[in-house]
Protein backbone atom coordinates (compact mmCIF):
# COMPACT_ATOMS: atom_id res chain seq x y z
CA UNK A 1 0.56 35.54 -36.23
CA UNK A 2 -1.36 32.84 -35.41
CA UNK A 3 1.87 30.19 -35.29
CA UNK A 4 3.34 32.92 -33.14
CA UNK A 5 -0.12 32.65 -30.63
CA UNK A 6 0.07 29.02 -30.61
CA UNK A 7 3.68 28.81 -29.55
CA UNK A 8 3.80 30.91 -26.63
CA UNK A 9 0.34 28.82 -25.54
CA UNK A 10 1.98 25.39 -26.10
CA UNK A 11 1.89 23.73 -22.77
CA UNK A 12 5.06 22.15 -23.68
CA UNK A 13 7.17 25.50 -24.38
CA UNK A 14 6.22 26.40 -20.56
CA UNK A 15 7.48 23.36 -18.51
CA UNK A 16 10.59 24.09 -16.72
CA UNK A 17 13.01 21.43 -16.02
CA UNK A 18 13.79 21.09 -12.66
CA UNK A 19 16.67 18.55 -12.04
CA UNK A 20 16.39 16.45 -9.32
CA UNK A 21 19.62 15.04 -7.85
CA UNK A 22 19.06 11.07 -8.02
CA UNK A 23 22.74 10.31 -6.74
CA UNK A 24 22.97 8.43 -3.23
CA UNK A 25 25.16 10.96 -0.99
CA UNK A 26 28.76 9.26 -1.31
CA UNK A 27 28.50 8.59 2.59
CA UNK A 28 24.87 6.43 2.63
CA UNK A 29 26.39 5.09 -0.49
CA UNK A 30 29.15 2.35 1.21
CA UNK A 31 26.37 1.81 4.01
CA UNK A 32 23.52 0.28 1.43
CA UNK A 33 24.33 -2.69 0.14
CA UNK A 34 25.37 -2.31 -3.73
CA UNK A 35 22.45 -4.27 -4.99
CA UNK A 36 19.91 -2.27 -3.30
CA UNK A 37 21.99 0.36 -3.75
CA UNK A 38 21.34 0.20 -7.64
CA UNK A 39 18.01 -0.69 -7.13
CA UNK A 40 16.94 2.93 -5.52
CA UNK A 41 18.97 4.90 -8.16
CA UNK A 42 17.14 3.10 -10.86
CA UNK A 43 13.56 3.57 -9.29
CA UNK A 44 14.30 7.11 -8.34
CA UNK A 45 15.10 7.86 -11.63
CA UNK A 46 12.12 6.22 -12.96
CA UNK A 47 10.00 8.09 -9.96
CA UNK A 48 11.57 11.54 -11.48
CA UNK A 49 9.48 10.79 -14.84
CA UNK A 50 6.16 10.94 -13.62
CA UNK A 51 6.16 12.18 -10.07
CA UNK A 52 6.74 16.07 -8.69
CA UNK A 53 10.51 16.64 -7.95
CA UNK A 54 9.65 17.21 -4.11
CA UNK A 55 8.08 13.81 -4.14
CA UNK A 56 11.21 12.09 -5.40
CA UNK A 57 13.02 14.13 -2.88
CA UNK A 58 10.67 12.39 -0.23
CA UNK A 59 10.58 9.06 -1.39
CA UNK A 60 14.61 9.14 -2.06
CA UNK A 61 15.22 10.40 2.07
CA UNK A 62 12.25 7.65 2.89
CA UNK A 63 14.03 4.96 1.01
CA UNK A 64 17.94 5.98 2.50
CA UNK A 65 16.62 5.95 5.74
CA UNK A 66 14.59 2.62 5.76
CA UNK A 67 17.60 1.46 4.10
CA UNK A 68 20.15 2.55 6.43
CA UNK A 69 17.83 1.34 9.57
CA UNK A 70 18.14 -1.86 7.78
CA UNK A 71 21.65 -1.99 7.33
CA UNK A 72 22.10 -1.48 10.82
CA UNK A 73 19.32 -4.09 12.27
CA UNK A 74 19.60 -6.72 9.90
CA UNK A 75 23.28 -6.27 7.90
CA UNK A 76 22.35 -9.88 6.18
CA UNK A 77 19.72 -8.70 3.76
CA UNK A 78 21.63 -7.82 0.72
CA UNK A 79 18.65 -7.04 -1.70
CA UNK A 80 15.09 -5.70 -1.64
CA UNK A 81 14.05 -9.68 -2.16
CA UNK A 82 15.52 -10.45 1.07
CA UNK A 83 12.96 -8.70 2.55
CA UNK A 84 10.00 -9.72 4.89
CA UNK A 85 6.68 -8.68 6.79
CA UNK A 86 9.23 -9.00 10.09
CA UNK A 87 11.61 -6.25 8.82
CA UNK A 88 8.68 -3.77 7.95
CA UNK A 89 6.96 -4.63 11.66
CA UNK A 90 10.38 -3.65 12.97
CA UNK A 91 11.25 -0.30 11.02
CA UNK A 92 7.42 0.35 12.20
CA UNK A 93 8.20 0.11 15.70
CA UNK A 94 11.50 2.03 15.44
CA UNK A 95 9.80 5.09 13.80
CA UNK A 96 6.79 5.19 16.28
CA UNK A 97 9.43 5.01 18.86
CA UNK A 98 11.46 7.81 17.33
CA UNK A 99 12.08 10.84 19.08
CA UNK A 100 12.22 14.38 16.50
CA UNK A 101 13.06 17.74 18.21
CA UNK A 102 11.92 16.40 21.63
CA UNK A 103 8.54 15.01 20.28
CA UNK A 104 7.67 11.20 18.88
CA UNK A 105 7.14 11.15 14.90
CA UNK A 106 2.98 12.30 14.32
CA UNK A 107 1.28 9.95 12.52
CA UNK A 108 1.07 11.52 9.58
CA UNK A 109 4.54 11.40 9.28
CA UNK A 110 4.44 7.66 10.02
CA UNK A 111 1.89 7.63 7.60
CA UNK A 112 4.04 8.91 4.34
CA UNK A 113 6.81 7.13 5.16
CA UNK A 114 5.31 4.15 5.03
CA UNK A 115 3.19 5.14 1.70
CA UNK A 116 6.57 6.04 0.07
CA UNK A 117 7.98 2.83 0.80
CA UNK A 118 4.93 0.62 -0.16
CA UNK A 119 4.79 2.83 -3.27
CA UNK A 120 8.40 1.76 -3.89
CA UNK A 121 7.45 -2.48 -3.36
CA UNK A 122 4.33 -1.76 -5.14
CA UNK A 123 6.21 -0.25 -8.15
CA UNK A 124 9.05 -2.87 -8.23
CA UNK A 125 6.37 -5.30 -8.30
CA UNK A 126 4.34 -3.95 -11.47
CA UNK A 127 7.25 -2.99 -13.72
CA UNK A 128 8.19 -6.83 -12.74
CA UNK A 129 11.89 -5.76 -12.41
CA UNK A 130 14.45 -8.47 -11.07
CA UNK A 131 14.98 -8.71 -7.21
CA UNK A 132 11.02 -7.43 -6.52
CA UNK A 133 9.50 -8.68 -3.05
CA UNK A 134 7.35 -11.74 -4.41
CA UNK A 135 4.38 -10.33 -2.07
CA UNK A 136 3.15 -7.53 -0.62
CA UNK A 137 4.97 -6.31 2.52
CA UNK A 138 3.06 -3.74 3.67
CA UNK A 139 -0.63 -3.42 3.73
CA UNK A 140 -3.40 -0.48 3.66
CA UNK A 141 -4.31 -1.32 7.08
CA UNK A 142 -0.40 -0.44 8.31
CA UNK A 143 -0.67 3.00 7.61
CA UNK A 144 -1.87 4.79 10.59
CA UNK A 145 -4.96 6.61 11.30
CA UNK A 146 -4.02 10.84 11.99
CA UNK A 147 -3.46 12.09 15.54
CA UNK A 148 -5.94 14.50 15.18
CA UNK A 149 -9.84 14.39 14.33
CA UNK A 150 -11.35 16.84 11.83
CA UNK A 151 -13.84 19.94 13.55
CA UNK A 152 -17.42 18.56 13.35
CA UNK A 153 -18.81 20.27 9.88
């Protein structure tokens, strides 16, 4: 009885699996260069061990759009060690300069992309994988402050 009791408390028996599709749509997939490309898959799937599956959603739409944008503005840059402060500066223009539904992107929005991506340098950079940005490309102070204040308490 008391095996039985344990069991059906085991935190373990009570996760669910939720699969997260880590596959770059076929489409984005001959945009991206095949080095970074291979990069993202192998991050994402590393992201999908320790991180929420709507979070790896997020980051993986984050990444294929920075990385698309980047295809298009600078077709050169082949892997995520080509990168520089100038490309970040630029994809940080383009988004505040984006127009959504009729409406420029809130801050906040601004905000998490650019979290997601410095997660994704920041991450590449501590697991001290091959092809890793040799310095920090985007800083604290980059993320943007919210549109709105908070009600006085």
């Amino acid at each position: 009885m008391l095996a039985k009791a344990r069991a059906l408390s085991d935190p373990i028996q009570e996760l669910r699996v939720v699969p997260v599709p880590l596959e770059t749509p076929s489409w984005a997939a001959e945009l991206i260069h095949p080095r970074i490309s291979a990069c993202l898959q192998r991050y994402l799937a590393q992201l999908a061990t320790f991180r929420r599956p709507k979070t790896v959603k997020m980051a993986r739409w984050t990444l294929m759009s920075f990385f698309l944008w980047l295809q298009e503005a600078y077709p050169e840059v082949s892997s995520v060690a080509d990168l520089s402060r100038q490309h970040i500066e630029d994809w940080k223009l383009y988004e505040s300069n984006r127009i959504h539904a009729g409406h420029p992107l809130c801050k906040a929005t601004i905000g998490t992309r650019l979290s997601l991506l410095r997660s994704f340098f920041y991450y590449l950079a501590a697991w001290g994988w091959q092809g890793a940005p040799d310095r920090p490309l985007i800083f604290r102070h980059d993320l943007p402050t919210s549109d709105q204040c908070c009600p006085p308490s």
